[in-house]
Protein backbone atom coordinates (compact mmCIF):
# COMPACT_ATOMS: atom_id res chain seq x y z
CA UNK A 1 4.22 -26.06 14.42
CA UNK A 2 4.93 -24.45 11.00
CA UNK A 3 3.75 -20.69 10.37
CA UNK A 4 0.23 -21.33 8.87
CA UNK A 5 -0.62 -18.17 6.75
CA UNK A 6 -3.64 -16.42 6.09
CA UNK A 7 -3.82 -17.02 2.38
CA UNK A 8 -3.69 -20.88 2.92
CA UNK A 9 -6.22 -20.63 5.88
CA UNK A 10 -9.06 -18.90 3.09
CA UNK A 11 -8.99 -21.92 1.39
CA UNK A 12 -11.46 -24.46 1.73
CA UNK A 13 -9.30 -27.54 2.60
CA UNK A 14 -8.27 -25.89 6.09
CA UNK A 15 -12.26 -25.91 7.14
CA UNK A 16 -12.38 -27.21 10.67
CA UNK A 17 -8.05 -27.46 10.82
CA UNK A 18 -6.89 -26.49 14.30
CA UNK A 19 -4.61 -23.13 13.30
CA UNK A 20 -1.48 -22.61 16.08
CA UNK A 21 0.36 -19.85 14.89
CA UNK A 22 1.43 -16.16 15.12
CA UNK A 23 -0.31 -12.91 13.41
CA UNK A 24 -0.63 -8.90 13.93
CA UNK A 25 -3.24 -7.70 15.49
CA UNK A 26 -5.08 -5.42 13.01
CA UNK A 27 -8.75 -5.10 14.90
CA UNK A 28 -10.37 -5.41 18.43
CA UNK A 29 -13.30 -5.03 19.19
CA UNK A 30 -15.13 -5.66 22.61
CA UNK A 31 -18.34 -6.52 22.16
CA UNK A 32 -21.66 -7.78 23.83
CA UNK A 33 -24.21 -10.03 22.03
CA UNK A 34 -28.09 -8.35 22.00
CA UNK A 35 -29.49 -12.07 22.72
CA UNK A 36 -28.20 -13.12 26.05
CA UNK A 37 -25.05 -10.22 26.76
CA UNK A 38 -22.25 -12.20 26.68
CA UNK A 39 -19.21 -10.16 25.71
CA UNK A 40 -17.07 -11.02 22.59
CA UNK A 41 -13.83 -10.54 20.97
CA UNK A 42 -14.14 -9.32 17.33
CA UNK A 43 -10.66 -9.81 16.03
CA UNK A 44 -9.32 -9.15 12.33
CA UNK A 45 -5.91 -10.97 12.18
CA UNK A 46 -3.40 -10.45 9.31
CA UNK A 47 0.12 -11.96 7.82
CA UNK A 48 2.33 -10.85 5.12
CA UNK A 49 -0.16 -13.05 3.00
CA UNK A 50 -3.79 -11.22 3.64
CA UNK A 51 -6.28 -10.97 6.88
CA UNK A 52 -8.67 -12.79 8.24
CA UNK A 53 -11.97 -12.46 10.36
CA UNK A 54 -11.42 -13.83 14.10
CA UNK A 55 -13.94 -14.09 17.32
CA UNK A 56 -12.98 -14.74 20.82
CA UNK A 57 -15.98 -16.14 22.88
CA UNK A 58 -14.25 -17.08 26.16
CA UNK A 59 -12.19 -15.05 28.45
CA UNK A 60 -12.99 -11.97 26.00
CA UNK A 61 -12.96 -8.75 28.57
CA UNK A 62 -9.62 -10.51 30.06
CA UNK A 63 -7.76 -10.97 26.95
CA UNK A 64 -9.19 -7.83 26.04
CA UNK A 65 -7.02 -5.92 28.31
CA UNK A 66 -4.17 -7.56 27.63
CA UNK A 67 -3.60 -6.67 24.26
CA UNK A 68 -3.57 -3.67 22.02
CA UNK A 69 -3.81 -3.17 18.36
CA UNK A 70 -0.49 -3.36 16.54
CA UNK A 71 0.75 -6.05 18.98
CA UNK A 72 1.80 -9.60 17.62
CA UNK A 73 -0.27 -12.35 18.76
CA UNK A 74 -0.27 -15.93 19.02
CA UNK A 75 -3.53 -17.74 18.41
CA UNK A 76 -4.74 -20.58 18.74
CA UNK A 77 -8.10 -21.56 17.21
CA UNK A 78 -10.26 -23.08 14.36
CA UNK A 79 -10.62 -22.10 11.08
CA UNK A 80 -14.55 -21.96 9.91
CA UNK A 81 -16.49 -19.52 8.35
CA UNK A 82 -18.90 -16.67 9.54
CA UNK A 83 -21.51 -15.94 6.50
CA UNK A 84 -19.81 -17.07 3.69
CA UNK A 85 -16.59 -15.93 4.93
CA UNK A 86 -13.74 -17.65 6.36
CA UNK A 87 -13.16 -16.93 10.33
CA UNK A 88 -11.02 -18.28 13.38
CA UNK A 89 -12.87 -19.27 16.38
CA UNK A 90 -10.00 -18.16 18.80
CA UNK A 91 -9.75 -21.03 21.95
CA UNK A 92 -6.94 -18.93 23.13
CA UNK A 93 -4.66 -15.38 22.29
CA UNK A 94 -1.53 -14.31 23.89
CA UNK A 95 1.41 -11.67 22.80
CA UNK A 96 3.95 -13.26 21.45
CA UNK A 97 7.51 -12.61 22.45
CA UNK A 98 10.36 -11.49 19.92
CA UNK A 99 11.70 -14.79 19.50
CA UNK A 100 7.93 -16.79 18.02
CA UNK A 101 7.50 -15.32 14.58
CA UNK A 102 9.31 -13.36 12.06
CA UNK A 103 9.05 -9.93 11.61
CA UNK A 104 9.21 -11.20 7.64
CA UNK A 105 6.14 -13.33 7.74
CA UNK A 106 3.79 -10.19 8.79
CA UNK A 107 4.56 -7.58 6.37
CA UNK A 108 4.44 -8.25 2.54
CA UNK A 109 7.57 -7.13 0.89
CA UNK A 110 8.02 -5.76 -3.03
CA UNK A 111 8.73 -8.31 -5.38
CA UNK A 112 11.31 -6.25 -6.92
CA UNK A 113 14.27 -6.00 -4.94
CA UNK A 114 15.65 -3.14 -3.04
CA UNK A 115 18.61 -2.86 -5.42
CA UNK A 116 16.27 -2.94 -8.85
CA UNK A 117 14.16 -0.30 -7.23
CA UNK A 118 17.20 2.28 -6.45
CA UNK A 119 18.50 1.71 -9.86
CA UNK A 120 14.88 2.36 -11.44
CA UNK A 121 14.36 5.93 -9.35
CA UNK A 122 18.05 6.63 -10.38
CA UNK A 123 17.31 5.93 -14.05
CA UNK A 124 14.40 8.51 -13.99
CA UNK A 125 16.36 11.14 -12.24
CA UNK A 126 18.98 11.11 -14.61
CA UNK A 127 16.72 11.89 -17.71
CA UNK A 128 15.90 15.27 -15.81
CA UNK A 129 18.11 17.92 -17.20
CA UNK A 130 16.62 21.32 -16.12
CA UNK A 131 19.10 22.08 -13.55
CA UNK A 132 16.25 23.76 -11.18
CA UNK A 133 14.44 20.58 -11.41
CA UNK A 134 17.40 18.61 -10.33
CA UNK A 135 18.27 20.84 -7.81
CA UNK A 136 14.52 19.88 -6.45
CA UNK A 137 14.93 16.10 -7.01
CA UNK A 138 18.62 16.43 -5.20
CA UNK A 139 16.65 17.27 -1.99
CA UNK A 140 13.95 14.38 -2.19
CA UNK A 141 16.67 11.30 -3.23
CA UNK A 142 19.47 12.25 -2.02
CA UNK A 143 18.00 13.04 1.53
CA UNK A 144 19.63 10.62 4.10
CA UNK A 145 16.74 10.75 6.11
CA UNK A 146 13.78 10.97 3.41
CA UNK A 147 15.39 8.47 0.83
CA UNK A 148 15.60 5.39 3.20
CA UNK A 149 11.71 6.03 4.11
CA UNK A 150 10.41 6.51 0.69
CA UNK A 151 11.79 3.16 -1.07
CA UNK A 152 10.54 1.05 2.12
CA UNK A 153 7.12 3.20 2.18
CA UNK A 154 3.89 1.25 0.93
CA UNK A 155 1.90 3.16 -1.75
CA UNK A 156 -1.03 2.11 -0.11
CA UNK A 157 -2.90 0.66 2.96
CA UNK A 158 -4.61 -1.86 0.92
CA UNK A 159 -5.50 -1.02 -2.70
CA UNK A 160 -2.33 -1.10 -4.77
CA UNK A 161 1.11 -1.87 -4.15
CA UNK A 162 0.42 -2.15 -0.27
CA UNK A 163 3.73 -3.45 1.03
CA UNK A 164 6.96 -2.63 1.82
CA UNK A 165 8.47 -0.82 -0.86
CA UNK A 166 5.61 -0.40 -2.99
CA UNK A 167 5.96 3.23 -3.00
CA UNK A 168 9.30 3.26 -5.35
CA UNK A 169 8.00 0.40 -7.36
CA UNK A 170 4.86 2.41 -7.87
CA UNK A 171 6.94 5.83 -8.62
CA UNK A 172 8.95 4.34 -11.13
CA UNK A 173 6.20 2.53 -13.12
CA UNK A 174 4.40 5.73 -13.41
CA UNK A 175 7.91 7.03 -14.75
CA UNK A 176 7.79 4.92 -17.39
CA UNK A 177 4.29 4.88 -18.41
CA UNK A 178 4.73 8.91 -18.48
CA UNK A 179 7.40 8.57 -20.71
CA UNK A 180 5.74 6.45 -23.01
CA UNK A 181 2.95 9.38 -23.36
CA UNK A 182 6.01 11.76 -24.06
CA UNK A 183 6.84 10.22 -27.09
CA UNK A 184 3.00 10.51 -28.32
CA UNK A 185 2.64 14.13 -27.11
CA UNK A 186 5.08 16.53 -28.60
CA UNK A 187 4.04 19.58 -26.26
CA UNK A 188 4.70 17.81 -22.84
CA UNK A 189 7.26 19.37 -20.68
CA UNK A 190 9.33 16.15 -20.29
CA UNK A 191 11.45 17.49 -17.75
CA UNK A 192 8.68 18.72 -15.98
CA UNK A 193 6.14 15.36 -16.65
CA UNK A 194 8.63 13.48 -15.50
CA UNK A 195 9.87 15.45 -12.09
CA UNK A 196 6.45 15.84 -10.99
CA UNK A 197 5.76 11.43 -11.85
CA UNK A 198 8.70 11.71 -9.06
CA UNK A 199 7.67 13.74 -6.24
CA UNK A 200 3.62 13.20 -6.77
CA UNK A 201 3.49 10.74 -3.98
CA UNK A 202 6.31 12.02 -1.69
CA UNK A 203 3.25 13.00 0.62
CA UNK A 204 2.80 9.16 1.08
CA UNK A 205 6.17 8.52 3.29
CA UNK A 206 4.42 10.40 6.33
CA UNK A 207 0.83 9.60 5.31
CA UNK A 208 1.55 5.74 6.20
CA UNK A 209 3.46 3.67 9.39
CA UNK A 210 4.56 0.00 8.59
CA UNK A 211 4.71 -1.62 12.20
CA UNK A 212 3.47 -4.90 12.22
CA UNK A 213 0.76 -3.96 9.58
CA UNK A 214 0.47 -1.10 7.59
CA UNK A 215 -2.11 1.71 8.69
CA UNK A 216 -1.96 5.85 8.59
CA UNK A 217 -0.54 7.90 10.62
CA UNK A 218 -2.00 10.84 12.66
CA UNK A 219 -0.53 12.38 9.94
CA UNK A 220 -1.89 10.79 7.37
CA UNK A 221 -5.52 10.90 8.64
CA UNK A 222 -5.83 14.36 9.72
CA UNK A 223 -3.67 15.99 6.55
CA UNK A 224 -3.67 13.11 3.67
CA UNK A 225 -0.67 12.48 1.02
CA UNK A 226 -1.66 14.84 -1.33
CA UNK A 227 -1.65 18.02 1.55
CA UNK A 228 1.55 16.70 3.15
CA UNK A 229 3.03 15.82 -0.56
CA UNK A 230 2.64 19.70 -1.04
CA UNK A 231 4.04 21.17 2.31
CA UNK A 232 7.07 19.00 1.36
CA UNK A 233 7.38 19.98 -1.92
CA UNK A 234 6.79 23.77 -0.96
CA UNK A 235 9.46 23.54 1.54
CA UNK A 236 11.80 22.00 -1.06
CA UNK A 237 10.91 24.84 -3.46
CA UNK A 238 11.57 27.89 -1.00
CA UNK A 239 15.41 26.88 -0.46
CA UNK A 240 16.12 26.90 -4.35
CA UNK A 241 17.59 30.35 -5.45
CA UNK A 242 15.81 31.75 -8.33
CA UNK A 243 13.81 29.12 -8.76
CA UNK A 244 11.17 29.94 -11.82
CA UNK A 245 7.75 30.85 -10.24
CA UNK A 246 5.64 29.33 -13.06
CA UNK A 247 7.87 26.52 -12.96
CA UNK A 248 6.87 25.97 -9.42
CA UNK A 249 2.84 26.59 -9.38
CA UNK A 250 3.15 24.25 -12.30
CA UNK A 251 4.45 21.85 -10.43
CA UNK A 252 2.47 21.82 -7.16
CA UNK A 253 -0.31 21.56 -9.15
CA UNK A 254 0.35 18.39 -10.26
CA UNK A 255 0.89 17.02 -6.88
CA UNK A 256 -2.92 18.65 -6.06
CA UNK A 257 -4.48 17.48 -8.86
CA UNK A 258 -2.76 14.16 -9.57
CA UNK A 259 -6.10 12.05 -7.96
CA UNK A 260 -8.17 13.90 -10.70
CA UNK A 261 -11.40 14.66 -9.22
CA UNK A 262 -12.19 16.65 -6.29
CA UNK A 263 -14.70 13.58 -5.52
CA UNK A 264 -11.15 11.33 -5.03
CA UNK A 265 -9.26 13.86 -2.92
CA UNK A 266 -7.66 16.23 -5.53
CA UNK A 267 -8.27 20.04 -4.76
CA UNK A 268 -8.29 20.54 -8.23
CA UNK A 269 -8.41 18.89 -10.97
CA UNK A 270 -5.74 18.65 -13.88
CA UNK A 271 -5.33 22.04 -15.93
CA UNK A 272 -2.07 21.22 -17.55
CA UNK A 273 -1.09 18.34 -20.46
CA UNK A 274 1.74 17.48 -17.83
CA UNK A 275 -0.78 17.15 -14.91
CA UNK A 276 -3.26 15.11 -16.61
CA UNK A 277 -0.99 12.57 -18.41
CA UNK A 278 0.20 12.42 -14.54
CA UNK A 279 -3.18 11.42 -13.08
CA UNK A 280 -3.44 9.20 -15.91
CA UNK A 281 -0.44 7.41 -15.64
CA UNK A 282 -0.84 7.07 -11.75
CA UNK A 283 -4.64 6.31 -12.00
CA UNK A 284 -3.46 3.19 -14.80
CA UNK A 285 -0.61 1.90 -12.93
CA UNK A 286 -2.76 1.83 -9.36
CA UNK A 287 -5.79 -0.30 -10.82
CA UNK A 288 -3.52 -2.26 -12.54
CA UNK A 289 -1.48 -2.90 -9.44
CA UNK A 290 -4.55 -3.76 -7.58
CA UNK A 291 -5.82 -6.06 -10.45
CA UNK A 292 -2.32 -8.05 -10.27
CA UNK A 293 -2.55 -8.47 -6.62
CA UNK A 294 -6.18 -9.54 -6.87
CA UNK A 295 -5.53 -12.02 -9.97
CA UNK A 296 -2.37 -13.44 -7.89
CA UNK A 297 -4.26 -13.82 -4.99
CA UNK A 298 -7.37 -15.36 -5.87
CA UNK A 299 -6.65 -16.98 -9.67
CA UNK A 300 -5.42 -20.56 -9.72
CA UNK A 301 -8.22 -22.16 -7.62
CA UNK A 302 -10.52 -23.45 -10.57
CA UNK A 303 -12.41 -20.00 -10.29
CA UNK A 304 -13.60 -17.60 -13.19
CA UNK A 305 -14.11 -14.75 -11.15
CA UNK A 306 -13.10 -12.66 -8.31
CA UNK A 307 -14.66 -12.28 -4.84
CA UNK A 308 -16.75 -9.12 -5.32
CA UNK A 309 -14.92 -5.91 -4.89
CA UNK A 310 -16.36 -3.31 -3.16
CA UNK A 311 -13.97 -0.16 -4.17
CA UNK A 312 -14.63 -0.85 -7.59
CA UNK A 313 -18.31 -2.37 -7.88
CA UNK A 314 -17.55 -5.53 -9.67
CA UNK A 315 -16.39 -8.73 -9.86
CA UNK A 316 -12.80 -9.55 -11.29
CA UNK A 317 -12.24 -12.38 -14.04
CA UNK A 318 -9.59 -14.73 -13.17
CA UNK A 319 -7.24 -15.85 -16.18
CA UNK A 320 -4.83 -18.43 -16.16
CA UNK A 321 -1.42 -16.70 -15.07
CA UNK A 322 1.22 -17.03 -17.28
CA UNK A 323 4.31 -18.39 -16.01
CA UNK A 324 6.63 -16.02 -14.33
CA UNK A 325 10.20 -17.14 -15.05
CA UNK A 326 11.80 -14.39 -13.69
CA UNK A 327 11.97 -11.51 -10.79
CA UNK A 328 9.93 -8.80 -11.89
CA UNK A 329 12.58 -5.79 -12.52
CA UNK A 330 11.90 -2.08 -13.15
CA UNK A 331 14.44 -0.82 -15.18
């Protein structure tokens, strides 16, 4: 039987359609019903495509212990709907071995390709010409072990750009966007602006771990991006001879403040024209991310409007999407 995704299984047609097919584990939960105390599996089940609600009724404290979160599973079940919402009623749920899925179909990759997103960081590191600066940028990109990990890192568990690669594509957006505000603000530090658009998220390649779905780290909850963005840029910093002290608090403050309000995680909030056209310029390109994904996902069905969106309070309107005739690039 075909891979049957989780985007296709949302929709109404596959009400009551027997699904057979293979998906990472994302949530389980044992549970016991306050009616009569049977015990149930509360499952959330994801693809490369989205996630989905599941619940296990038979068998649930067995197939609890045979599985773990993060494990690929095979289900099979039927696709209904739990309060409004679309659900699997799970008949069955095994691991699955190496050879019944691909490792493709459960993580959602950048649209832009891995080449287009090298030449795109390249691009921006070139316009740097303050030789400290480069020095810095030297040991972020052309790290053999950190350069790999940041252009496959997500940006995001869910919100924006939450796939592999989305980290790059997200880095060299807010590259651009930053250098648009350059040529409106004649006393930005371009150099600078641009350095810290760079290194802003580097915090983000140990915040997150892409197995079979993407979820923090111990790392990443304990610490957060912006903390470990900050160790790593410190550490950077300290093997740089002579490197210009200002220069440097500069800098790091960017990477603390670049959220914007101490409400959304920054210690501090912007006190330089580079930091704030940097939260700015991240804070535009991260909504707007998230609107794409949301108009991609959910426009097209005959709707007007979004699901509701609980980060953001409100309801998305769905447009007709104009026809994309080619692969999104970033250069």
């Amino acid at each position: 039987m075909a891979k049957a995704y989780v985007k296709e299984m949302k929709e109404a047609t596959w009400q009551g359609r027997e699904v057979i097919s293979c998906f990472a584990l994302r949530r389980m939960e044992l549970r016991t019903k306050d009616s009569d105390g049977k015990q149930f599996l509360s499952l959330e089940l994801g693809d490369a495509t989205g996630r989905i609600d599941g619940v296990m009724w038979n068998d649930a404290a067995g197939a609890y212990g045979q599985m773990a979160v993060g494990d690929v599973v095979q289900v099979k079940g039927t696709v209904g709907s739990f309060r409004d919402n679309p659900q699997v009623r799970v008949e069955a749920i095994r691991r699955a071995g190496p050879g019944d899925y691909r490792p493709e179909d459960l993580l959602a990759q950048s649209p832009v390709s891995p080449a287009d997103r090298e030449a795109a960081i390249r691009t921006e590191i070139k316009t740097v010409k303050d030789p400290h600066l480069s020095k810095l940028l030297a040991l972020f990109f052309d790290d053999r072990d950190f350069y790999p990990q940041f252009q496959a890192a997500p940006a995001a568990k869910l919100w924006h750009h939450a796939y592999v690669g989305g980290l790059a594509e997200h880095t060299a957006a807010v590259c651009r966007l930053a250098r648009a505000a350059a040529a409106n603000y004649g006393l930005l530090d371009r150099d600078l602006l641009i350095t810290g658009c760079l290194v802003h998220d580097v915090g983000k390649v140990p915040e997150y771990r892409a197995g079979t779905f993407i979820d923090y780290s111990d790392q990443g909850r304990l610490l957060g991006h912006i903390v470990l963005g900050d160790q790593m840029l410190g550490e950077r910093l300290a093997r740089i001879k002579g490197f210009p002290q200002e220069t440097a608090m500069r800098l790091r403050h960017m990477v603390i403040s670049h959220h914007g309000e101490r409400e959304k995680g920054s210690p501090v909030t912007p006190a330089t024209l580079e930091a704030l056209v940097l939260h700015h310029c991240d804070y535009l390109d991260s909504q707007a991310g998230a609107f794409t994904r949301i108009i991609k996902r959910e426009g097209g069905q005959n709707r007007r409007w979004s699901d509701y969106v609980n980060l953001i309070d409100r309801h998305i309107y769905l447009p007709e999407p104009p026809e994309e005739t080619e692969e999104p690039r970033l250069l």
